[in-house]
PDB file of N, CA and C in Angstrom:
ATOM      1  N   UNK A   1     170.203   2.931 122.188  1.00  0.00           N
ATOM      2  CA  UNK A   1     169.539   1.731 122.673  1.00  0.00           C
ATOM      3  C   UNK A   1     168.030   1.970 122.652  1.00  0.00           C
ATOM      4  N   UNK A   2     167.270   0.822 122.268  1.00  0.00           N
ATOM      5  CA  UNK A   2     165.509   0.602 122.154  1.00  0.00           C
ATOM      6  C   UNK A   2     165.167   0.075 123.331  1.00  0.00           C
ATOM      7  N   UNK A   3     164.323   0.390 123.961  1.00  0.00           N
ATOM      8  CA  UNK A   3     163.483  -0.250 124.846  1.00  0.00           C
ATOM      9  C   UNK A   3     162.055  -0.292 124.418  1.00  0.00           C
ATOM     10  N   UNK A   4     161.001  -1.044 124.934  1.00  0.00           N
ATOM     11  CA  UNK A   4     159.641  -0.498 124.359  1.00  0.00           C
ATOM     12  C   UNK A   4     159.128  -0.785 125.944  1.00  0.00           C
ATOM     13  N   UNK A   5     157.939  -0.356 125.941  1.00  0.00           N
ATOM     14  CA  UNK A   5     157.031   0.354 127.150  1.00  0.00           C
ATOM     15  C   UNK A   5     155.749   0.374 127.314  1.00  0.00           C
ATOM     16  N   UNK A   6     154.972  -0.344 128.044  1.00  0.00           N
ATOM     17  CA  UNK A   6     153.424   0.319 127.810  1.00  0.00           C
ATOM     18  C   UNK A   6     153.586   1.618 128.492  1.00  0.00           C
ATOM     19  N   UNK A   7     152.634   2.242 128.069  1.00  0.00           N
ATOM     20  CA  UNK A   7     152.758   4.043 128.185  1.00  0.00           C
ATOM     21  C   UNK A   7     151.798   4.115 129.655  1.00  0.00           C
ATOM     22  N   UNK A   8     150.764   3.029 130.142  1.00  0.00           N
ATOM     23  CA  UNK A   8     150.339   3.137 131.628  1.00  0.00           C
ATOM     24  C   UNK A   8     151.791   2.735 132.455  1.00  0.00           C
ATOM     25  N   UNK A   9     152.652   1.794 132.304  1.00  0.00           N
ATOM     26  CA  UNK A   9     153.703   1.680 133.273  1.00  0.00           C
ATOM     27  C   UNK A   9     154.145   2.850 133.818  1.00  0.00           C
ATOM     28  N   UNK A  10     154.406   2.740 134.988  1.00  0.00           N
ATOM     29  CA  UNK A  10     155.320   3.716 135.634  1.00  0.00           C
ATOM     30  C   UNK A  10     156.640   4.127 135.151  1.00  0.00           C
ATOM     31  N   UNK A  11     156.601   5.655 135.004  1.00  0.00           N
ATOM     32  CA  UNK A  11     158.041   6.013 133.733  1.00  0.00           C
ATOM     33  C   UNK A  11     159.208   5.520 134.745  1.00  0.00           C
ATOM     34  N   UNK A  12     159.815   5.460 134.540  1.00  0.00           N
ATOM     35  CA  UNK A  12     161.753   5.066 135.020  1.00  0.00           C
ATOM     36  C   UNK A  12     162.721   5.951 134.718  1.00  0.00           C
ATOM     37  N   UNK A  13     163.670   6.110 135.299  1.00  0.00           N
ATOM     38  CA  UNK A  13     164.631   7.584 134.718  1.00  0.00           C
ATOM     39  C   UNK A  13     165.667   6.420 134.059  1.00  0.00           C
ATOM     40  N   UNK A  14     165.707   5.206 133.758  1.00  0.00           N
ATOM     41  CA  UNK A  14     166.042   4.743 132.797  1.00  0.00           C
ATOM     42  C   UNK A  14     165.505   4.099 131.877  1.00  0.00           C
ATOM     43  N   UNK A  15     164.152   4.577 131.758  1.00  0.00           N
ATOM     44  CA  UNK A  15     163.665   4.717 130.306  1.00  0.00           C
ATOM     45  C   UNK A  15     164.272   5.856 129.354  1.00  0.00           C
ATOM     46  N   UNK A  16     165.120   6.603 129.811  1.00  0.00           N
ATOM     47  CA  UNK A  16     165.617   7.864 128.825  1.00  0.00           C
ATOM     48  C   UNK A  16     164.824   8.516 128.257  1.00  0.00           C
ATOM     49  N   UNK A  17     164.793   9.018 126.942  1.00  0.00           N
ATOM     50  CA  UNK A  17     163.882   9.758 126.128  1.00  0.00           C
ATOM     51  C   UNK A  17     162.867   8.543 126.033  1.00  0.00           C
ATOM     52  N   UNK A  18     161.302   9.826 126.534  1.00  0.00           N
ATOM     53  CA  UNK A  18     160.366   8.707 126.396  1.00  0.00           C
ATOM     54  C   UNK A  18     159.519   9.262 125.185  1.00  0.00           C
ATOM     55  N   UNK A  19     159.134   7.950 123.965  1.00  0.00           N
ATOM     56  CA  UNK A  19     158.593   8.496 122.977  1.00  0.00           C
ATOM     57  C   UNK A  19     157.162   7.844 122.653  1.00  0.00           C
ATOM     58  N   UNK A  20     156.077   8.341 122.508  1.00  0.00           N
ATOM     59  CA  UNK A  20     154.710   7.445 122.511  1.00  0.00           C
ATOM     60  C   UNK A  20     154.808   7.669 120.673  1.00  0.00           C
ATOM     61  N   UNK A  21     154.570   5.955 120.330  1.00  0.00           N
ATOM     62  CA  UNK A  21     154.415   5.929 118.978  1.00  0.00           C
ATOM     63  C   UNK A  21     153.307   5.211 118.261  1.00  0.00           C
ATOM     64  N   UNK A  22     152.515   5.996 119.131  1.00  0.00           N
ATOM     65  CA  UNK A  22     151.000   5.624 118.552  1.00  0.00           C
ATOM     66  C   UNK A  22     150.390   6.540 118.203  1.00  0.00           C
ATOM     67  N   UNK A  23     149.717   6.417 117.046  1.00  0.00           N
ATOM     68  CA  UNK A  23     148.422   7.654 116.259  1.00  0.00           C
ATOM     69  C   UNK A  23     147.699   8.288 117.383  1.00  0.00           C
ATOM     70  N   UNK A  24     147.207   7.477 117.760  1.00  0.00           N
ATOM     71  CA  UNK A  24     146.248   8.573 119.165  1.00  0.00           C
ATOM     72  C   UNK A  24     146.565   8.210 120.611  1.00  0.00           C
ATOM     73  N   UNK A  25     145.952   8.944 121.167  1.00  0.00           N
ATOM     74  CA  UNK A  25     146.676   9.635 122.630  1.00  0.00           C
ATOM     75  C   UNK A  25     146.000   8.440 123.450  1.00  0.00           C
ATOM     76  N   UNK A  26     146.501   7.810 124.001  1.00  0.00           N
ATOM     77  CA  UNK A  26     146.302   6.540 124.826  1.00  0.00           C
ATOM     78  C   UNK A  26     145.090   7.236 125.841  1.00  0.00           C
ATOM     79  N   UNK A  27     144.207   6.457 125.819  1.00  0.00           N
ATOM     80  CA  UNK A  27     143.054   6.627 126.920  1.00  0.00           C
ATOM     81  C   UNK A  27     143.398   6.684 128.237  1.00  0.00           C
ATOM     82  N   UNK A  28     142.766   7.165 128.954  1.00  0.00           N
ATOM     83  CA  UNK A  28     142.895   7.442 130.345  1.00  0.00           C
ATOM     84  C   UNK A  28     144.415   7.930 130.800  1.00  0.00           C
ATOM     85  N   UNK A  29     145.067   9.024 130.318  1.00  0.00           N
ATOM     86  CA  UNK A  29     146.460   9.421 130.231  1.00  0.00           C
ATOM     87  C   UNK A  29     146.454  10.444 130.074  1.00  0.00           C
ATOM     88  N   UNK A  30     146.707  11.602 131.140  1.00  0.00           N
ATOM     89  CA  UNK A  30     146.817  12.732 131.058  1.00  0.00           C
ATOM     90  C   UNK A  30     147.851  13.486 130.534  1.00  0.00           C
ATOM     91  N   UNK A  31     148.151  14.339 129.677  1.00  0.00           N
ATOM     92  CA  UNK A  31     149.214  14.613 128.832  1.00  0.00           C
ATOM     93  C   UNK A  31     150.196  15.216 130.384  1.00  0.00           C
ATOM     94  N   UNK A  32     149.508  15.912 130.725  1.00  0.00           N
ATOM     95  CA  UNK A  32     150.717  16.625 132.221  1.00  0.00           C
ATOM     96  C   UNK A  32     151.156  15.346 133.346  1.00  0.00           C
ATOM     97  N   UNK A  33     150.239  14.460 133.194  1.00  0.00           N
ATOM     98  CA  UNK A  33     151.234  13.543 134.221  1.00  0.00           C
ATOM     99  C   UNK A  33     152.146  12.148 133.089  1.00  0.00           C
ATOM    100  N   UNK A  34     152.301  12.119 131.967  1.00  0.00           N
ATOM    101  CA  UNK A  34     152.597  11.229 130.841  1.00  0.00           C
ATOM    102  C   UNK A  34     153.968  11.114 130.919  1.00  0.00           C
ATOM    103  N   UNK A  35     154.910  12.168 131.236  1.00  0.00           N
ATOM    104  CA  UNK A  35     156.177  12.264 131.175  1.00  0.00           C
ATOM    105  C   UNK A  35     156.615  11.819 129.637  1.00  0.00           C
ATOM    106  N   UNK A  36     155.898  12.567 128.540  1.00  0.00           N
ATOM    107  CA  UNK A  36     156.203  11.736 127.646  1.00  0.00           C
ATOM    108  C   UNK A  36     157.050  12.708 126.808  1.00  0.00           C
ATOM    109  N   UNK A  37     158.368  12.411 126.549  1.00  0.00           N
ATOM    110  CA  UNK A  37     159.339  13.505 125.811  1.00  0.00           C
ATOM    111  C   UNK A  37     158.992  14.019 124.353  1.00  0.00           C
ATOM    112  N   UNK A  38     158.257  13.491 123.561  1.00  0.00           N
ATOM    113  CA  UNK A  38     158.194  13.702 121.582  1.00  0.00           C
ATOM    114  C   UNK A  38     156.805  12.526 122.013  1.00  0.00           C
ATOM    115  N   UNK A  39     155.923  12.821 121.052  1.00  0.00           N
ATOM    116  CA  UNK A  39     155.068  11.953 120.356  1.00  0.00           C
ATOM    117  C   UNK A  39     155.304  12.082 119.211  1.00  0.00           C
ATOM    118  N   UNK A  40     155.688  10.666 118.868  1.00  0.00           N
ATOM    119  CA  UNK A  40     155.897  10.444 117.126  1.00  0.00           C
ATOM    120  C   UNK A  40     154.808   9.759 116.397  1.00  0.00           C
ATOM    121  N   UNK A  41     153.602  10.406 116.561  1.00  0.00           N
ATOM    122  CA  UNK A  41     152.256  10.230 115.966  1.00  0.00           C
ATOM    123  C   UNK A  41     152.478   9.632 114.893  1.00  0.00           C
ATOM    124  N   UNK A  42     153.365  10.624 113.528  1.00  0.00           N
ATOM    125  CA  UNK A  42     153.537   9.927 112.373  1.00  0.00           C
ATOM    126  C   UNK A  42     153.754   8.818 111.920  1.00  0.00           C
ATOM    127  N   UNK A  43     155.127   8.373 112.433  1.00  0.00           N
ATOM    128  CA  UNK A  43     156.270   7.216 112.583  1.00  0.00           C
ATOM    129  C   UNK A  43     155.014   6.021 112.936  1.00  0.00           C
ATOM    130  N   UNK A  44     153.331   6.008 113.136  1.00  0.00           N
ATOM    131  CA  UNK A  44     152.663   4.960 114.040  1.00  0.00           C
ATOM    132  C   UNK A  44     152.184   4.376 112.325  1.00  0.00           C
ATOM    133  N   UNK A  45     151.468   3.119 112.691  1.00  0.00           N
ATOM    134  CA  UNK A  45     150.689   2.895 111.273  1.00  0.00           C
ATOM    135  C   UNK A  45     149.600   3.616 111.127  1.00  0.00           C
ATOM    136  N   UNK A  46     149.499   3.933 109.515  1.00  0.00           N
ATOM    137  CA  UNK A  46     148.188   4.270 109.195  1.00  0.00           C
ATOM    138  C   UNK A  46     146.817   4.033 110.150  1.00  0.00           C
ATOM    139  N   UNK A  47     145.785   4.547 109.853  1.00  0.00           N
ATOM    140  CA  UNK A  47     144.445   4.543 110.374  1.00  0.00           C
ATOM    141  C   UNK A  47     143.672   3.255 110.053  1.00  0.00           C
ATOM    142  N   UNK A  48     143.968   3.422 108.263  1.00  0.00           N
ATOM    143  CA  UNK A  48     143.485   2.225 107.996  1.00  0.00           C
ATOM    144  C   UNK A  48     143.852   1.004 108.390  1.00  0.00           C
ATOM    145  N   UNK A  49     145.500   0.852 108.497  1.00  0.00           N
ATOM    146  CA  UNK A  49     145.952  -0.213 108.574  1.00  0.00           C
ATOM    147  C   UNK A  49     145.905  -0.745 110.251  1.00  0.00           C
ATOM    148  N   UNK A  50     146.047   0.425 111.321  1.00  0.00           N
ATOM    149  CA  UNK A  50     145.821   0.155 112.322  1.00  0.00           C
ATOM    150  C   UNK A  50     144.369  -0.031 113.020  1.00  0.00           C
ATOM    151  N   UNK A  51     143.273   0.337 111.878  1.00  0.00           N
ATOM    152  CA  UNK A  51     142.454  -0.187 111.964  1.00  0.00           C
ATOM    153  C   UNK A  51     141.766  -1.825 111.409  1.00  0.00           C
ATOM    154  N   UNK A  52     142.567  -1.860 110.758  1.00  0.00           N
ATOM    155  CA  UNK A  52     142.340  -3.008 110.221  1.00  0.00           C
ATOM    156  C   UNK A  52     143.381  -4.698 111.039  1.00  0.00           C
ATOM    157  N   UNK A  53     144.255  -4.202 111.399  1.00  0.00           N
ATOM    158  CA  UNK A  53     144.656  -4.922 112.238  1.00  0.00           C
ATOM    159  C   UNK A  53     143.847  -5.298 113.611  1.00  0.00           C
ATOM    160  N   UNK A  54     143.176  -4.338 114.259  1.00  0.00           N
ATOM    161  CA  UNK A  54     142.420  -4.395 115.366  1.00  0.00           C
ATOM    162  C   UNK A  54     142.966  -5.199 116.132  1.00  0.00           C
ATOM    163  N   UNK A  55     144.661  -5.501 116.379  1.00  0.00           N
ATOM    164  CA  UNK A  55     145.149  -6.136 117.367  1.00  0.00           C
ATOM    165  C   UNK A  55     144.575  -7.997 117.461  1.00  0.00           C
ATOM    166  N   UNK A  56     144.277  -8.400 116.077  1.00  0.00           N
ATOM    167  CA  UNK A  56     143.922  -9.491 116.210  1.00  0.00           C
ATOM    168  C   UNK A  56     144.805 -10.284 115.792  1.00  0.00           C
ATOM    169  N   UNK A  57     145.365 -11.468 116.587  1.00  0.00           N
ATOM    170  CA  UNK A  57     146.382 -12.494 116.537  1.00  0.00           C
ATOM    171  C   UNK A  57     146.869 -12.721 115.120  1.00  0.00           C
ATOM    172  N   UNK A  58     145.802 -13.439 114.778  1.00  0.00           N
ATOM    173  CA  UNK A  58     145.802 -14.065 113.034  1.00  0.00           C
ATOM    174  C   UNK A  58     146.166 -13.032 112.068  1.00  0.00           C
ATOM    175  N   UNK A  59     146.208 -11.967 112.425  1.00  0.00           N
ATOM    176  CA  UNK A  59     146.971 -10.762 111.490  1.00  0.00           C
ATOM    177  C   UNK A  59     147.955 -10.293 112.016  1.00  0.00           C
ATOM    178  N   UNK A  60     148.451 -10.675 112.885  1.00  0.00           N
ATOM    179  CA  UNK A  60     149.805 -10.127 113.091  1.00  0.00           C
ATOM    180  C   UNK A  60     150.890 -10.066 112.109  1.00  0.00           C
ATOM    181  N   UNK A  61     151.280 -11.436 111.353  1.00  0.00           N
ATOM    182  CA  UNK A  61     152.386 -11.561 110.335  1.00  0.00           C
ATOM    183  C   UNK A  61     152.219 -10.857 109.705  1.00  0.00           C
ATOM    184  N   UNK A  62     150.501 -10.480 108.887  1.00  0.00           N
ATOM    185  CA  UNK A  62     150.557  -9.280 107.777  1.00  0.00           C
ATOM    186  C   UNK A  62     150.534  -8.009 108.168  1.00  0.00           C
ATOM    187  N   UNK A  63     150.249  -7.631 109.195  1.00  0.00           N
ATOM    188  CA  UNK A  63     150.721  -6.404 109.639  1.00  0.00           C
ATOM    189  C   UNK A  63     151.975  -5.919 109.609  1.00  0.00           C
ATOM    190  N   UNK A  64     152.501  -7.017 110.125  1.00  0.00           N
ATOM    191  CA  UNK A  64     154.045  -6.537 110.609  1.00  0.00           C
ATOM    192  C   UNK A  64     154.813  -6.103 109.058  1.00  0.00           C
ATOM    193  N   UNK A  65     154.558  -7.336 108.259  1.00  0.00           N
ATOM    194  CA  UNK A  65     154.908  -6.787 106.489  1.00  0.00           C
ATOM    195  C   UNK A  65     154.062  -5.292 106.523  1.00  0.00           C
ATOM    196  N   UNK A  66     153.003  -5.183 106.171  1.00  0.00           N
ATOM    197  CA  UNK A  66     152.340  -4.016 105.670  1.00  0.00           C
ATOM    198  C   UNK A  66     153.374  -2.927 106.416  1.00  0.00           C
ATOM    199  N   UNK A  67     153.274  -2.592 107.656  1.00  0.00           N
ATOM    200  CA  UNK A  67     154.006  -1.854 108.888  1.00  0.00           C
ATOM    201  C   UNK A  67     155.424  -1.305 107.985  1.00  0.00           C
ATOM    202  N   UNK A  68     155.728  -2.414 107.995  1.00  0.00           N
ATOM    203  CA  UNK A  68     157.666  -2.384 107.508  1.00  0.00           C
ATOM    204  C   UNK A  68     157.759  -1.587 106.078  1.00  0.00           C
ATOM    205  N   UNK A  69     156.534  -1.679 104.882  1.00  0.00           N
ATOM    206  CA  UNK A  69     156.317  -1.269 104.012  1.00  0.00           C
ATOM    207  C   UNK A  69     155.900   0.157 104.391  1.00  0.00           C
ATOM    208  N   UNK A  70     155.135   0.659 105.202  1.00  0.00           N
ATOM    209  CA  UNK A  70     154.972   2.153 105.397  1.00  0.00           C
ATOM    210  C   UNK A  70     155.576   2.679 106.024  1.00  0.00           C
ATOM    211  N   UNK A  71     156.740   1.906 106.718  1.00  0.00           N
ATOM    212  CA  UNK A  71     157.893   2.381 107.613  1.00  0.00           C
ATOM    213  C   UNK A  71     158.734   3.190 106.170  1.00  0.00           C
ATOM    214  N   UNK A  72     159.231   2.429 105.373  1.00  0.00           N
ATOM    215  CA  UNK A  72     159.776   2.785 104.181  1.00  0.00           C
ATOM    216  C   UNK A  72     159.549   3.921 103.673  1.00  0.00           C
ATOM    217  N   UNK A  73     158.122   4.323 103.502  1.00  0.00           N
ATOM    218  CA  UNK A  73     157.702   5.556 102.871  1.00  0.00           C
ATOM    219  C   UNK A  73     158.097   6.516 104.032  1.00  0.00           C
ATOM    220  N   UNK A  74     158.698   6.351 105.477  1.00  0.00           N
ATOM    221  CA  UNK A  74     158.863   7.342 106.732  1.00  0.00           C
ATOM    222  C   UNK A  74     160.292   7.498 107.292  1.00  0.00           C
ATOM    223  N   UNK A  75     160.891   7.327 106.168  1.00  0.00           N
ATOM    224  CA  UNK A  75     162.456   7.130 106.399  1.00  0.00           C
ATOM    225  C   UNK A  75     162.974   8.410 107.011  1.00  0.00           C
ATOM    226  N   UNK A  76     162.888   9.891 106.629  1.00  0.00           N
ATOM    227  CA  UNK A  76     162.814  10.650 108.094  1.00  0.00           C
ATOM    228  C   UNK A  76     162.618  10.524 109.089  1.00  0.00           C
ATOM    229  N   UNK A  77     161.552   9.777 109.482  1.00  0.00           N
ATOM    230  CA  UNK A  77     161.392  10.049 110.735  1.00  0.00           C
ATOM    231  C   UNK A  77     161.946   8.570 111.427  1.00  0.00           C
ATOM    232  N   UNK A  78     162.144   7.336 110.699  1.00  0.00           N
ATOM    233  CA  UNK A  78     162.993   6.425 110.782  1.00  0.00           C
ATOM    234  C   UNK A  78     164.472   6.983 111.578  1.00  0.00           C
ATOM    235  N   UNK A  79     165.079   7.500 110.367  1.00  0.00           N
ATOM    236  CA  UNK A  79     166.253   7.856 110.335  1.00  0.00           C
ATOM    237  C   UNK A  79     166.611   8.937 112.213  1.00  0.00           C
ATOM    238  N   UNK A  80     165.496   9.739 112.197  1.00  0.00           N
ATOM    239  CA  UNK A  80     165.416  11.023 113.391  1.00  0.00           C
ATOM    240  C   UNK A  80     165.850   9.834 114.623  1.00  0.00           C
ATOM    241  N   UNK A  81     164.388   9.246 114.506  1.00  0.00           N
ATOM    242  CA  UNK A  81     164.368   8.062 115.751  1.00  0.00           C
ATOM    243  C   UNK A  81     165.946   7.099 115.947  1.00  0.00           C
ATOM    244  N   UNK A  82     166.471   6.853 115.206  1.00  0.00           N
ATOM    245  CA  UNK A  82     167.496   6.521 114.925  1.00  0.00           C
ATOM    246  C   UNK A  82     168.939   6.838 115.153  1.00  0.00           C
ATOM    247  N   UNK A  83     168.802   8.304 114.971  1.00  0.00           N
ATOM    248  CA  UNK A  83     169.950   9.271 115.340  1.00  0.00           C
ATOM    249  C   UNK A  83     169.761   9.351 116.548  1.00  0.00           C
ATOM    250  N   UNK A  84     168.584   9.467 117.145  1.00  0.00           N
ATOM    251  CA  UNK A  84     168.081   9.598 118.652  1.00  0.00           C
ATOM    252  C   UNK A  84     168.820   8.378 119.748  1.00  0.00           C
ATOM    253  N   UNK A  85     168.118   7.775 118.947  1.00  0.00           N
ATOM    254  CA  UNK A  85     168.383   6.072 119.866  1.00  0.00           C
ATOM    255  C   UNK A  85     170.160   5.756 119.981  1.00  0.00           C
ATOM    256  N   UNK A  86     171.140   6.327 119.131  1.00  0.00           N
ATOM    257  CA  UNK A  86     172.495   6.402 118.983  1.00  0.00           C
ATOM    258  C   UNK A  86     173.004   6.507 119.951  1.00  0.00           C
ATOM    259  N   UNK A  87     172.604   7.994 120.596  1.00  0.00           N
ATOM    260  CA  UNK A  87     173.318   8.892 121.358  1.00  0.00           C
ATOM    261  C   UNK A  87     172.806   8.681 122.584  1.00  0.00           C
ATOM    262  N   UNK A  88     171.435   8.234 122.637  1.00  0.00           N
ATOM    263  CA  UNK A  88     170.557   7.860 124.196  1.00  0.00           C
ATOM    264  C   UNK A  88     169.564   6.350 124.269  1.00  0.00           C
ATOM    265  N   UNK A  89     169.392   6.271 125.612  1.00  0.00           N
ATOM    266  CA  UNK A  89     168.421   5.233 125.546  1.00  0.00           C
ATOM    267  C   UNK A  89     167.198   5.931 125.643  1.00  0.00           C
ATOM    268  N   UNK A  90     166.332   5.221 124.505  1.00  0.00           N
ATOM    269  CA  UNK A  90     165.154   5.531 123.770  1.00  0.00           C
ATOM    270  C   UNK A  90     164.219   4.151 124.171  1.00  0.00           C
ATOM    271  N   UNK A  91     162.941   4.713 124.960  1.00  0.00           N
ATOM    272  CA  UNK A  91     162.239   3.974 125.134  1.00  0.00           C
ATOM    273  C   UNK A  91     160.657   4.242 124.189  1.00  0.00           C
ATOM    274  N   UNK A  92     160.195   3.271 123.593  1.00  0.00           N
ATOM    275  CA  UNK A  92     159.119   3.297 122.623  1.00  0.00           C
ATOM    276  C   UNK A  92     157.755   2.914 123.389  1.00  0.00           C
ATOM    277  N   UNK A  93     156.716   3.889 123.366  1.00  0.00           N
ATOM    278  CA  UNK A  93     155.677   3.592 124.492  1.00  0.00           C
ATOM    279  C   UNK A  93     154.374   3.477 123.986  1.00  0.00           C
ATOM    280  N   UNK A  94     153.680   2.398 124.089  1.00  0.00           N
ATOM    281  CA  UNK A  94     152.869   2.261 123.389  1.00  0.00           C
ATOM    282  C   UNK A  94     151.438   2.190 123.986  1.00  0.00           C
ATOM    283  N   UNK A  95     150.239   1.673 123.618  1.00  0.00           N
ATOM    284  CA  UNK A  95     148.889   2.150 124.718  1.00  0.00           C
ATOM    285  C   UNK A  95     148.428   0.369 124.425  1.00  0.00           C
ATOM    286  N   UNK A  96     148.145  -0.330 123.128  1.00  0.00           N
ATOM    287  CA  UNK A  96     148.112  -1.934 123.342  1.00  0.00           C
ATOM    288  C   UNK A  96     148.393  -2.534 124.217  1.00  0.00           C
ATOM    289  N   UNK A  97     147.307  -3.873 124.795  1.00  0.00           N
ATOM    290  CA  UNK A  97     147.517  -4.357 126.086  1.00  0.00           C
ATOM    291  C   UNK A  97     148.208  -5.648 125.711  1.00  0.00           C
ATOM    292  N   UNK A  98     148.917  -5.753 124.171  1.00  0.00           N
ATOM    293  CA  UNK A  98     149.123  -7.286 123.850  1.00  0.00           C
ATOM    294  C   UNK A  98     150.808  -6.576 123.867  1.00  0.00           C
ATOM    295  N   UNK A  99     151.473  -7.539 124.574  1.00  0.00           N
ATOM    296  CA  UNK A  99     153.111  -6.748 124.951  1.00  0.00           C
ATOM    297  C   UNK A  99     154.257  -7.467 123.927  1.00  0.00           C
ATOM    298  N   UNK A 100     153.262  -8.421 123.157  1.00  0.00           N
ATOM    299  CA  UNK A 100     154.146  -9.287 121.888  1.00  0.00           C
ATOM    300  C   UNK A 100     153.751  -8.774 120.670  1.00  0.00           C
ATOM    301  N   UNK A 101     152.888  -7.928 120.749  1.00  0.00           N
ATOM    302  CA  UNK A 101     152.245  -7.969 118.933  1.00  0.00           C
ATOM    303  C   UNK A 101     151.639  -6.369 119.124  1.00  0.00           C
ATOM    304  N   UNK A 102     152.421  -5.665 118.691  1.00  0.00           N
ATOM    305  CA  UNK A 102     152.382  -3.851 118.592  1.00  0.00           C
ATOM    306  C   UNK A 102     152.657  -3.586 118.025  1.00  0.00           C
ATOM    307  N   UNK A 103     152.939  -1.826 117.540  1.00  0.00           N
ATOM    308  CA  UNK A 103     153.443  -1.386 116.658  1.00  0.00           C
ATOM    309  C   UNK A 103     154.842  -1.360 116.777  1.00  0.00           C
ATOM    310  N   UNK A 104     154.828  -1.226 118.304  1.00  0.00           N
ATOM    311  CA  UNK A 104     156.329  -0.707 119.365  1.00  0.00           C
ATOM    312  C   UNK A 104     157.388  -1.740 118.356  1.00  0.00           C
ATOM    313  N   UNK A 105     156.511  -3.226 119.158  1.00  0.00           N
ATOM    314  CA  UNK A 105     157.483  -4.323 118.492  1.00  0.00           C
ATOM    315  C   UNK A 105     158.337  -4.240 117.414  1.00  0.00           C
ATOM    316  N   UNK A 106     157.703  -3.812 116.181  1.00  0.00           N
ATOM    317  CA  UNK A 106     157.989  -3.703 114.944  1.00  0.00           C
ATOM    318  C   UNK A 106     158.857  -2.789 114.451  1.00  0.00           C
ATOM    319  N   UNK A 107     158.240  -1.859 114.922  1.00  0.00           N
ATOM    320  CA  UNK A 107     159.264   0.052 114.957  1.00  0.00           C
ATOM    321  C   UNK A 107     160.695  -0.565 115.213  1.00  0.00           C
ATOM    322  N   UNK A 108     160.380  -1.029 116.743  1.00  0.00           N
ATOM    323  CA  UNK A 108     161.615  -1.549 117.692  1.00  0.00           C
ATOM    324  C   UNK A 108     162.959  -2.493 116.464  1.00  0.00           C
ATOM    325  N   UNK A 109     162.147  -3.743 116.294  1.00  0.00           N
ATOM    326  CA  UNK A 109     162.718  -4.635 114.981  1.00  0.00           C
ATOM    327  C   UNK A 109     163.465  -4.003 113.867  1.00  0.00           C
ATOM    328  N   UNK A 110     162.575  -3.271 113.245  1.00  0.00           N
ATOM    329  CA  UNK A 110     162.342  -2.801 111.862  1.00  0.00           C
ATOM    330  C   UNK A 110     164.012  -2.078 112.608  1.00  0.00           C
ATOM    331  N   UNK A 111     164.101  -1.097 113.049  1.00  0.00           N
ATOM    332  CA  UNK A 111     165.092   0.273 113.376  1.00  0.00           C
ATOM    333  C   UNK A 111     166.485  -0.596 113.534  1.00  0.00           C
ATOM    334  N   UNK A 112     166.213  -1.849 114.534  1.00  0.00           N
ATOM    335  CA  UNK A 112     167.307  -2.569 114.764  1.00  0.00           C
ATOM    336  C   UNK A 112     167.829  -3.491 113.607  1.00  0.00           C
ATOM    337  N   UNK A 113     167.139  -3.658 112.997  1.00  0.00           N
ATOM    338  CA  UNK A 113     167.548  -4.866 111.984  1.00  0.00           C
ATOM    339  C   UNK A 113     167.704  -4.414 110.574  1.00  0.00           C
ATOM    340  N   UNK A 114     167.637  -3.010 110.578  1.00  0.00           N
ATOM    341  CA  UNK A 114     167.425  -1.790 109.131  1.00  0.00           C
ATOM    342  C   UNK A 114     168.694  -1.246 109.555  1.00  0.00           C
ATOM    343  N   UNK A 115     169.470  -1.209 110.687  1.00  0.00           N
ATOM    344  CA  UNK A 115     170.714  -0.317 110.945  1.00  0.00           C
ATOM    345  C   UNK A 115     171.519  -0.001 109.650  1.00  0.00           C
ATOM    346  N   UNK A 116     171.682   1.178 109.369  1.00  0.00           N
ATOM    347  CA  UNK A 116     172.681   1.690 108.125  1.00  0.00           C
ATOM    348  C   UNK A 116     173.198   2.581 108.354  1.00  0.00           C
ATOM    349  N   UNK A 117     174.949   2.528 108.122  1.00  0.00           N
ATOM    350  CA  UNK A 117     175.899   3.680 108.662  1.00  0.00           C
ATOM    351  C   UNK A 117     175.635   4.674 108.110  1.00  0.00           C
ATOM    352  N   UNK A 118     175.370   5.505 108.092  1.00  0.00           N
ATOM    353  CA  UNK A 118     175.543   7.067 107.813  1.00  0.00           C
ATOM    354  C   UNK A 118     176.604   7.776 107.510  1.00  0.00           C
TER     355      UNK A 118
END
């Protein structure tokens, strides 16, 4: 099971495995009080692309395409997150203050709606 998370919320012991899936380390967040199980740095978008999005509305739709396209090239770590989320509840934690339009969102989507038996 997916959940997603802002990574300031207060953790929950049913958030399960908690995973931050953003490129860089959320501001004001101390790694020893984070409770954060794996950072999947990789699995986040590009630099460019997450720079270029800059969290602005009117780019959301093309992000989310671009996103899904470099998800593709990360099918390891797709697949890891995946095997993960099977066996436990997996919460996706992110540092964006917009709680509709993230990376989380997409990861979240993309994993659920990509399901393939193994």
């Amino acid at each position: 099971m997916l959940k997603i998370k802002r990574v300031y919320e207060q953790p929950d012991k049913n958030d399960g495995v908690r995973m931050l899936v953003d490129r860089l380390w959320p501001r004001g967040v101390r790694k020893e009080d984070a409770k954060i199980d794996q950072w999947m740095k990789d699995i986040a978008p590009s630099d460019e692309l997450r720079s270029w999005f800059a969290h602005r509305a009117e780019r959301w739709n093309k992000f989310k395409k671009l996103y899904c396209q470099e998800l593709q090239t990360k099918q390891n770590l797709v697949q890891t997150l995946r095997a993960i989320s099977k066996k436990n509840t997996v919460t996706l934690l992110y540092a964006a203050k917009d709680n509709l339009r993230n990376n989380a969102v997409v990861l979240q989507e993309y994993i659920e709606n990509k399901q393939v038996e193994n």
